[in-house]
N, C-alpha and C. Protein backbone atom coordinates (compact mmCIF):
# COMPACT_ATOMS: atom_id res chain seq x y z
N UNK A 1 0.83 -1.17 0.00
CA UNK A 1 0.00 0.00 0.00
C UNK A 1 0.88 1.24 0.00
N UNK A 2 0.79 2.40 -0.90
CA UNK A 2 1.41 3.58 -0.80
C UNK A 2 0.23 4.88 -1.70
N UNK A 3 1.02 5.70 -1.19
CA UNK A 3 0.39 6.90 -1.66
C UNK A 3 1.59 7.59 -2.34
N UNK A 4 1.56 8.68 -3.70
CA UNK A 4 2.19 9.22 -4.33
C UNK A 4 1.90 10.54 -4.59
N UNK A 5 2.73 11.56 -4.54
CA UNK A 5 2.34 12.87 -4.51
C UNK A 5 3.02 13.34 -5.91
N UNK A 6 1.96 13.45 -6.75
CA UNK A 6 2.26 14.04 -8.27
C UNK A 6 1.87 15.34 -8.32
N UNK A 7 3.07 16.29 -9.16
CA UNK A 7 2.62 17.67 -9.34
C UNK A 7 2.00 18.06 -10.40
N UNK A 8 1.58 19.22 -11.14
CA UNK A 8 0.93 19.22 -11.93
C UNK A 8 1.80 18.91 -13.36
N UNK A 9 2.59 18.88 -13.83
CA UNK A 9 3.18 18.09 -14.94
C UNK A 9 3.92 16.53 -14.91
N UNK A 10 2.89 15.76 -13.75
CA UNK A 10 3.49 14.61 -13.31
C UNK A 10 4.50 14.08 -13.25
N UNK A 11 5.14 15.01 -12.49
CA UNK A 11 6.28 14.64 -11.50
C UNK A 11 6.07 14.03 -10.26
N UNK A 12 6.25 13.22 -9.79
CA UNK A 12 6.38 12.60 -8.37
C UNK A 12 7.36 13.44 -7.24
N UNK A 13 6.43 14.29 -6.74
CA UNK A 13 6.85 14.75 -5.17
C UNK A 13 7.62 14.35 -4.32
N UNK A 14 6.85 13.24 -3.88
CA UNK A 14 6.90 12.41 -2.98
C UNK A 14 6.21 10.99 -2.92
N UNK A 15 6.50 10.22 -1.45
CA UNK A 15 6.23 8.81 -1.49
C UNK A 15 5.79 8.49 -0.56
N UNK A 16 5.02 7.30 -0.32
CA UNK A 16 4.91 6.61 1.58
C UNK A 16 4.71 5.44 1.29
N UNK A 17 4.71 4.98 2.17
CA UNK A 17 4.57 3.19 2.19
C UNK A 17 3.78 2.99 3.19
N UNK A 18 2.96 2.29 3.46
CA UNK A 18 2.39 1.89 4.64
C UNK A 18 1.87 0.63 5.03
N UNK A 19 2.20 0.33 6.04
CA UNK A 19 2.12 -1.32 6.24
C UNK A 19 0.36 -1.74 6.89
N UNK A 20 0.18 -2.94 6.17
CA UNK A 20 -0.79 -2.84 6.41
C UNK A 20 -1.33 -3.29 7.85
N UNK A 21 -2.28 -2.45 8.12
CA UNK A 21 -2.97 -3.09 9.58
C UNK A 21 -4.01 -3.52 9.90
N UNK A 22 -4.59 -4.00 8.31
CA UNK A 22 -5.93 -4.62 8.97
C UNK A 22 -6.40 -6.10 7.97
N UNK A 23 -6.80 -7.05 8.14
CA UNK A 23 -6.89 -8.22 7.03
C UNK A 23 -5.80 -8.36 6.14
N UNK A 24 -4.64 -7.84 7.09
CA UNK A 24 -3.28 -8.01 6.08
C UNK A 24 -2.91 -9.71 5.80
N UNK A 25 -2.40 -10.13 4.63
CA UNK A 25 -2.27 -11.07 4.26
C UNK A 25 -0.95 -11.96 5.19
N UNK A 26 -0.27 -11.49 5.94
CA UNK A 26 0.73 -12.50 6.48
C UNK A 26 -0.12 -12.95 7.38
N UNK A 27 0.68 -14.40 7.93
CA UNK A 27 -0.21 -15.09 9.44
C UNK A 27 -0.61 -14.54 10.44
N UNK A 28 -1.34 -13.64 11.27
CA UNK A 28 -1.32 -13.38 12.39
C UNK A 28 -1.49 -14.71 13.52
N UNK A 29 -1.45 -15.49 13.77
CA UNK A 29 -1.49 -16.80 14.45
C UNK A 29 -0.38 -17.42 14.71
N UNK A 30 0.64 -17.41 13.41
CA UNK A 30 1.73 -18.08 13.86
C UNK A 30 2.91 -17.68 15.14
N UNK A 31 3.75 -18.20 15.74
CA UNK A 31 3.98 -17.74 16.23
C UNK A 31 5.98 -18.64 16.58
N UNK A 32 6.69 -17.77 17.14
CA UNK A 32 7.90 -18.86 17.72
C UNK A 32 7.85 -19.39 18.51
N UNK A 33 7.17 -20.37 19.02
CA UNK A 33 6.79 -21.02 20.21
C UNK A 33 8.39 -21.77 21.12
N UNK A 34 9.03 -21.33 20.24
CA UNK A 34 10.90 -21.97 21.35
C UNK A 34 11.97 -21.88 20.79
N UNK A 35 12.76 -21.52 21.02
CA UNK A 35 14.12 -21.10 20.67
C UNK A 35 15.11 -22.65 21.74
N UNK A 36 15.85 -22.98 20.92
CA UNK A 36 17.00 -24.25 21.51
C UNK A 36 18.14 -23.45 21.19
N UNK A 37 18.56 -22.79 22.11
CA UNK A 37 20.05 -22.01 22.15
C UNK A 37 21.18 -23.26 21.97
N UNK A 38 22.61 -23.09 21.62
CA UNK A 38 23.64 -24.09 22.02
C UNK A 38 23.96 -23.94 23.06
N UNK A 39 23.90 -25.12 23.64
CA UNK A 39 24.03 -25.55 24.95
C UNK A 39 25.18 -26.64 24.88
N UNK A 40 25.97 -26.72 26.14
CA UNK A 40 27.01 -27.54 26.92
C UNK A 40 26.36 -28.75 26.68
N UNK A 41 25.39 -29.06 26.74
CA UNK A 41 24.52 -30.33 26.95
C UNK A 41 24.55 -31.16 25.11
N UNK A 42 25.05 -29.95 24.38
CA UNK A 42 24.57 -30.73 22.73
C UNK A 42 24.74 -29.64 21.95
N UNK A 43 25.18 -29.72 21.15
CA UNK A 43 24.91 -28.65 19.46
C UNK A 43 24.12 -28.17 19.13
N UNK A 44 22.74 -29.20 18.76
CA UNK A 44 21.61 -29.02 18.84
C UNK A 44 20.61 -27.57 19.03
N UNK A 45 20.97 -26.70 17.52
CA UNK A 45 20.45 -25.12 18.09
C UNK A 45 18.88 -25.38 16.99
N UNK A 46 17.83 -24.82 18.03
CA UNK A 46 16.47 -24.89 17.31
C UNK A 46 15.78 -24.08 17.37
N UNK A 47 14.53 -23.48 15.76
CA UNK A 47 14.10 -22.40 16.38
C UNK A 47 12.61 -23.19 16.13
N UNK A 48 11.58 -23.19 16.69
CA UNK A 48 10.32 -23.65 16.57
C UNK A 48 9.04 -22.96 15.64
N UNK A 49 8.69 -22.88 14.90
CA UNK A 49 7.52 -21.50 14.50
C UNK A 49 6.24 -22.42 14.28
N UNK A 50 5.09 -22.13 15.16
CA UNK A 50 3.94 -23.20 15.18
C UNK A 50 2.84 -22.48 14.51
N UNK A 51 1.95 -22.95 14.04
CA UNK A 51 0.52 -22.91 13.35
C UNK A 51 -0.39 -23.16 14.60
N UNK A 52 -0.86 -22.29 15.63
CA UNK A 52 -1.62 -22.81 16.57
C UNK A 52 -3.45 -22.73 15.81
N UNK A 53 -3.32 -22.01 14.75
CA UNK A 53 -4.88 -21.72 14.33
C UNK A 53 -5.14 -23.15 13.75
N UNK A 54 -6.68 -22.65 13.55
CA UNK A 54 -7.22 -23.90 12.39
C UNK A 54 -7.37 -23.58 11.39
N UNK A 55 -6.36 -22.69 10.79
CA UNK A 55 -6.70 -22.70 9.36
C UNK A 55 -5.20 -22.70 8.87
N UNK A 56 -4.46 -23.53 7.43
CA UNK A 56 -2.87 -23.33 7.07
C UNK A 56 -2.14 -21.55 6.81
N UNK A 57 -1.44 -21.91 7.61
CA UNK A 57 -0.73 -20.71 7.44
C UNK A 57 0.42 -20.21 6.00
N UNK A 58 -0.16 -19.30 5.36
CA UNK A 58 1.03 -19.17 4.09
C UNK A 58 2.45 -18.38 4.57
N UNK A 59 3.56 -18.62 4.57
CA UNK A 59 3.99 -18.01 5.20
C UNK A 59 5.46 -16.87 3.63
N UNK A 60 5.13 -17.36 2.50
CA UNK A 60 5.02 -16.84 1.89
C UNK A 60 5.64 -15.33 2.06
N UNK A 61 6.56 -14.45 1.69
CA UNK A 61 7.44 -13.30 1.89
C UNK A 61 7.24 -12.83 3.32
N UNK A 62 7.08 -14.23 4.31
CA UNK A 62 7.74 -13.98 5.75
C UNK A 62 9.07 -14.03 6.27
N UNK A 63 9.89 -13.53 6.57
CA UNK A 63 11.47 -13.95 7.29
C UNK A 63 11.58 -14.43 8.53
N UNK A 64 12.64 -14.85 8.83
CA UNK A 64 13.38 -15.55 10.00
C UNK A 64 14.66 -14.58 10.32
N UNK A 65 14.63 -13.54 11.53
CA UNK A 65 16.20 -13.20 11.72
C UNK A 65 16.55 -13.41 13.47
N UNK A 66 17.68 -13.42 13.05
CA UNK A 66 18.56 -13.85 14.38
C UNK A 66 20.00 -12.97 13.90
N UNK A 67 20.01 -11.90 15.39
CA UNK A 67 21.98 -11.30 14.89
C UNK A 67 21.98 -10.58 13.14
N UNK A 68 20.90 -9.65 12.99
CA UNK A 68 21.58 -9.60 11.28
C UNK A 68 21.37 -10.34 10.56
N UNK A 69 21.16 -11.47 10.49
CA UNK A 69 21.25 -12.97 9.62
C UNK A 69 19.42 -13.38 9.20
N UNK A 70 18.98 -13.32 8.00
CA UNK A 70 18.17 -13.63 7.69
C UNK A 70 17.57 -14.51 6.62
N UNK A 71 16.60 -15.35 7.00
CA UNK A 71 16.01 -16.54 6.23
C UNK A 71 14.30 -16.34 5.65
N UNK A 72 14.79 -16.38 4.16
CA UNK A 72 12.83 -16.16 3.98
C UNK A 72 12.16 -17.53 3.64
N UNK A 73 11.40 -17.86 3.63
CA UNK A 73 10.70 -19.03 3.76
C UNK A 73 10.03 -18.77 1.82
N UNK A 74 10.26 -19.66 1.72
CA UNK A 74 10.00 -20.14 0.25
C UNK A 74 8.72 -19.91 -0.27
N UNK A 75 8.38 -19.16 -1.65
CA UNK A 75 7.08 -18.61 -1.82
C UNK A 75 6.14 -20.15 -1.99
N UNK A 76 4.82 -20.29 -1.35
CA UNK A 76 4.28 -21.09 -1.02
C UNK A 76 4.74 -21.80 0.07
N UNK A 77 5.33 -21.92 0.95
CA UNK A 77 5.85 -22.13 1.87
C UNK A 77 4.86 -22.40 2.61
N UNK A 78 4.11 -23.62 3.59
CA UNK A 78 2.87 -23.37 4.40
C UNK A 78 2.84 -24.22 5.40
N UNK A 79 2.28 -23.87 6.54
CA UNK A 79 2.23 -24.64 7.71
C UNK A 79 0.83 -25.09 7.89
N UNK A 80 0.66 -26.28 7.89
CA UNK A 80 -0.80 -26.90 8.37
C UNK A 80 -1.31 -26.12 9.98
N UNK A 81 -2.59 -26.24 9.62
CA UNK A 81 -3.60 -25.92 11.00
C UNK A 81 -2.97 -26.99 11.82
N UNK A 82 -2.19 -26.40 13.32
CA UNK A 82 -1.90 -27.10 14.21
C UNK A 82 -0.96 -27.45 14.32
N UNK A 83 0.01 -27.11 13.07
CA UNK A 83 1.08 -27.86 13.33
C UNK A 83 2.27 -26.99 13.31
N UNK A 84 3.36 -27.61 13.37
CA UNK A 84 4.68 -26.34 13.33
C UNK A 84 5.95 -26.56 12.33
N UNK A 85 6.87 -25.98 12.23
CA UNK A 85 8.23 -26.27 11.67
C UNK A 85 9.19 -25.78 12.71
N UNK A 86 10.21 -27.23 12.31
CA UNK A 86 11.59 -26.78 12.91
C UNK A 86 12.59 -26.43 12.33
N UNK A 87 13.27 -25.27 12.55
CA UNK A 87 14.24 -24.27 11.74
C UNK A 87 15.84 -24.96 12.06
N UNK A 88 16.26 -25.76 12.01
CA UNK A 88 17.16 -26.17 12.03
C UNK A 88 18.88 -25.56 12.29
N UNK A 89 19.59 -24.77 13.39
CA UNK A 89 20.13 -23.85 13.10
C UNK A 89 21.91 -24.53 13.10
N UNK A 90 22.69 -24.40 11.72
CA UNK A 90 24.23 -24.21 11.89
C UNK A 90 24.61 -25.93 11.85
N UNK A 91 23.65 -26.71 11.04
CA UNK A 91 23.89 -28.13 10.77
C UNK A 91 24.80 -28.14 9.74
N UNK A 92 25.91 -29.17 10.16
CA UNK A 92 26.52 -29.78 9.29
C UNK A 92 26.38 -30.80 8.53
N UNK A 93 26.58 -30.41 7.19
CA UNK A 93 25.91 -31.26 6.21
C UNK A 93 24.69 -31.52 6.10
N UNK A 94 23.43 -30.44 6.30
CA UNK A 94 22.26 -30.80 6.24
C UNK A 94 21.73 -31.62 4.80
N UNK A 95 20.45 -32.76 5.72
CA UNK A 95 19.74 -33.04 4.29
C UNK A 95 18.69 -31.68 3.71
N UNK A 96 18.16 -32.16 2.90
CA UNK A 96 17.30 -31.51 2.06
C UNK A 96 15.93 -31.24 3.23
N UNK A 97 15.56 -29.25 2.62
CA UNK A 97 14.88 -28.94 3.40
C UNK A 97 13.20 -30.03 3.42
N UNK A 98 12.52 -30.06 4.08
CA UNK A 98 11.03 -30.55 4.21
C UNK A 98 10.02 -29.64 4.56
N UNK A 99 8.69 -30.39 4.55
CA UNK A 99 7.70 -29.63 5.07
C UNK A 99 7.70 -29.19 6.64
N UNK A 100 8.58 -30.71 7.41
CA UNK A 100 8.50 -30.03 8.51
C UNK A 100 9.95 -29.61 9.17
N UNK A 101 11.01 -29.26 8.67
CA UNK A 101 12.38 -29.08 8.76
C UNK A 101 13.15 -28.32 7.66
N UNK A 102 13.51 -26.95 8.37
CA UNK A 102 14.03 -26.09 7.42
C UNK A 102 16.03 -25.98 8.33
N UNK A 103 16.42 -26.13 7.37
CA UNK A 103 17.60 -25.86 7.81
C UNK A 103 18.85 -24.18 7.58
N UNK A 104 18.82 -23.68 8.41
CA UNK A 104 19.57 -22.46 8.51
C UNK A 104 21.03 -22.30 9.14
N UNK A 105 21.83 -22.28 7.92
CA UNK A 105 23.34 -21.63 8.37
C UNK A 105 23.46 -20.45 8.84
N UNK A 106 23.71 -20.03 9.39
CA UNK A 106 24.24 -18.35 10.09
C UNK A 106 26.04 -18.45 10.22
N UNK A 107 26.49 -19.42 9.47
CA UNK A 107 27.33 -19.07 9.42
C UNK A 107 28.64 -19.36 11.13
N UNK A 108 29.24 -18.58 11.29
CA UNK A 108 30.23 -18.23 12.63
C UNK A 108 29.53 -18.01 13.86
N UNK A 109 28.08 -17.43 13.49
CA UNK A 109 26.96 -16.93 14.37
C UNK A 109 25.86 -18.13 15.17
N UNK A 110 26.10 -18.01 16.10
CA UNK A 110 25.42 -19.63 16.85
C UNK A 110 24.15 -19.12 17.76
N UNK A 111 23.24 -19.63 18.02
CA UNK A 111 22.26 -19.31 19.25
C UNK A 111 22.71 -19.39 20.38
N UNK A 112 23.05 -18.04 21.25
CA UNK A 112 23.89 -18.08 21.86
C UNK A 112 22.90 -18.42 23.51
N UNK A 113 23.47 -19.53 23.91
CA UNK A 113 22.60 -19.72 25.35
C UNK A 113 22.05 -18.82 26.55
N UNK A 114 23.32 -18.08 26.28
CA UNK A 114 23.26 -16.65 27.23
C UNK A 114 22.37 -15.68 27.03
N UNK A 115 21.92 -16.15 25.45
CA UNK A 115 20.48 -15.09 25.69
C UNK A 115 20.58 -14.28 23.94
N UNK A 116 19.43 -14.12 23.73
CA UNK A 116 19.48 -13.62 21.93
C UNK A 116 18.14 -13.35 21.86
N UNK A 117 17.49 -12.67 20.56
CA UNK A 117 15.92 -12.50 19.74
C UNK A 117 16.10 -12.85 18.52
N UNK A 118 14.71 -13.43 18.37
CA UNK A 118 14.41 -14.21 16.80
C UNK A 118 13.47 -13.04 16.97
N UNK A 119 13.25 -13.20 15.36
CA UNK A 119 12.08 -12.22 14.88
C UNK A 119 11.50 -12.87 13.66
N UNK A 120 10.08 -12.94 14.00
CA UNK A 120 9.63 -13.45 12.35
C UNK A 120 8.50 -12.31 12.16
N UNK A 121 8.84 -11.63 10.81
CA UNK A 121 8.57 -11.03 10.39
C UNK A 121 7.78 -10.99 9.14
N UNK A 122 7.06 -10.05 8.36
CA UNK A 122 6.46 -9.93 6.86
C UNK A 122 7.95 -8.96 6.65
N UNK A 123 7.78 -9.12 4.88
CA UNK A 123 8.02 -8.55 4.16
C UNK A 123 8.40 -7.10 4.05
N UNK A 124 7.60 -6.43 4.66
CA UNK A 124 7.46 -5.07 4.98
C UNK A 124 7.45 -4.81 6.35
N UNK A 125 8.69 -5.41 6.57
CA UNK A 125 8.64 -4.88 8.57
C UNK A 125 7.82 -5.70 9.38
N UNK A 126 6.48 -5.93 9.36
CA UNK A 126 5.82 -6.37 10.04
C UNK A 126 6.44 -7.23 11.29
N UNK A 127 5.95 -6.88 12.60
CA UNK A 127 6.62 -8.11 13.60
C UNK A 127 5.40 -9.10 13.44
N UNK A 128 5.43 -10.14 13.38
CA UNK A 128 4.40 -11.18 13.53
C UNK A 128 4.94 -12.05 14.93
N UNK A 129 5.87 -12.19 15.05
CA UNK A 129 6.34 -12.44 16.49
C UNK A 129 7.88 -12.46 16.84
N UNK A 130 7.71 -12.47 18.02
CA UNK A 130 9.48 -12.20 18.65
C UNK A 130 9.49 -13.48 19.93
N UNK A 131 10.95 -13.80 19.87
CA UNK A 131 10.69 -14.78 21.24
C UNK A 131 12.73 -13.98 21.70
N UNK A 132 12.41 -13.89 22.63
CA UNK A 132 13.89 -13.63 23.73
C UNK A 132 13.97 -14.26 24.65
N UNK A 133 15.47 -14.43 24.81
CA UNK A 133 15.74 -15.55 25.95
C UNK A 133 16.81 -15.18 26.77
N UNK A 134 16.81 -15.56 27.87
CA UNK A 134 18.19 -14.78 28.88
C UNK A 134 18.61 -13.58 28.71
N UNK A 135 19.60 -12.78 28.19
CA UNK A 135 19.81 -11.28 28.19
C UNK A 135 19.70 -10.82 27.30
N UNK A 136 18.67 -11.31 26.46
CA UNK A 136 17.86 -10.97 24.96
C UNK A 136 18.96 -10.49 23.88
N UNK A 137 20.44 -10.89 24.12
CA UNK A 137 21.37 -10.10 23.26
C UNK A 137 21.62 -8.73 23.19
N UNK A 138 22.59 -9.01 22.08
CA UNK A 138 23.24 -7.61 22.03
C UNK A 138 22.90 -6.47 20.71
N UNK A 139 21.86 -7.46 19.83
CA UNK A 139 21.42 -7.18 18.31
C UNK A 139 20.12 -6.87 19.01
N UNK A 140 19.92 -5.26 18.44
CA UNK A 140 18.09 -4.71 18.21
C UNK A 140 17.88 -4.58 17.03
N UNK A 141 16.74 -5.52 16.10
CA UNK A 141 16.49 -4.91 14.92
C UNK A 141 15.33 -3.71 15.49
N UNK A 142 15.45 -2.97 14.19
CA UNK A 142 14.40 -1.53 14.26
C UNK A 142 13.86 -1.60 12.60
N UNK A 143 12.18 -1.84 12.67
CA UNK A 143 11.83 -1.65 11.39
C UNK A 143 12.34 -0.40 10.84
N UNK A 144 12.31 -0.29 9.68
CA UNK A 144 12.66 0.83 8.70
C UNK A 144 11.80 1.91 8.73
N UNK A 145 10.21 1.60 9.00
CA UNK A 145 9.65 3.05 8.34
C UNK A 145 8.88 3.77 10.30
């Protein structure tokens, strides 16, 4: 959604963008229901994102960030009513992604036990949800507009 400010020999003024806030098309339902930091106990870093509604969630030009580092979920991308995906984080040698297992490198960057924020987001900023854990880190994202 935007608005455009044309002058009288149609020139463009100006611009806005505006996100939408009402029957907007990303999930409002879904949510990160758990973050698996690396732990002493195992490697094992996980991020959870569940479908608690009854209806499939498209998740479609939604992202995944952690630290800077971001993952978009594949156009058609969808989560059944009820059910969830696990985001797989910093596997070596992963297999091939699935419906219910997505796998994410970040690279040098690990879920740090001591504490971090996921953010899953739309396209356009949108927070659709946040989960923090221990000293919520040292990374603030700030939407753009």
């Amino acid at each position: 959604e935007g608005l455009y400010l044309v002058d009288p020999n149609l020139n463009f003024r100006s611009w806005a963008v505006y996100p939408c806030v009402f029957q907007c098309s990303w999930p409002r339902e879904v949510t990160i229901s758990r973050v698996d930091p690396i732990s002493a106990a195992g490697p094992s870093q996980k991020v959870i994102v569940s479908n608690p509604s009854g209806v499939p969630a498209d998740l479609t030009g939604v992202v995944i960030e952690y630290n800077g580092r971001v993952m978009e979920f594949h156009p058609g991308f969808t989560i059944p009513a009820g059910a969830g995906v696990t985001i797989h984080v910093n596997v070596n040698n992963p297999p091939p992604n699935t419906a219910t297992d997505l796998y994410w490198s970040l690279g040098s960057i690990n879920l740090r036990n001591a504490g971090g924020t996921v953010w899953l987001r739309s396209w356009d900023d949108v927070n659709i949800s946040v989960n923090s854990w221990g000293d919520g880190g040292d990374y603030h994202y700030h939407t753009l507009g």
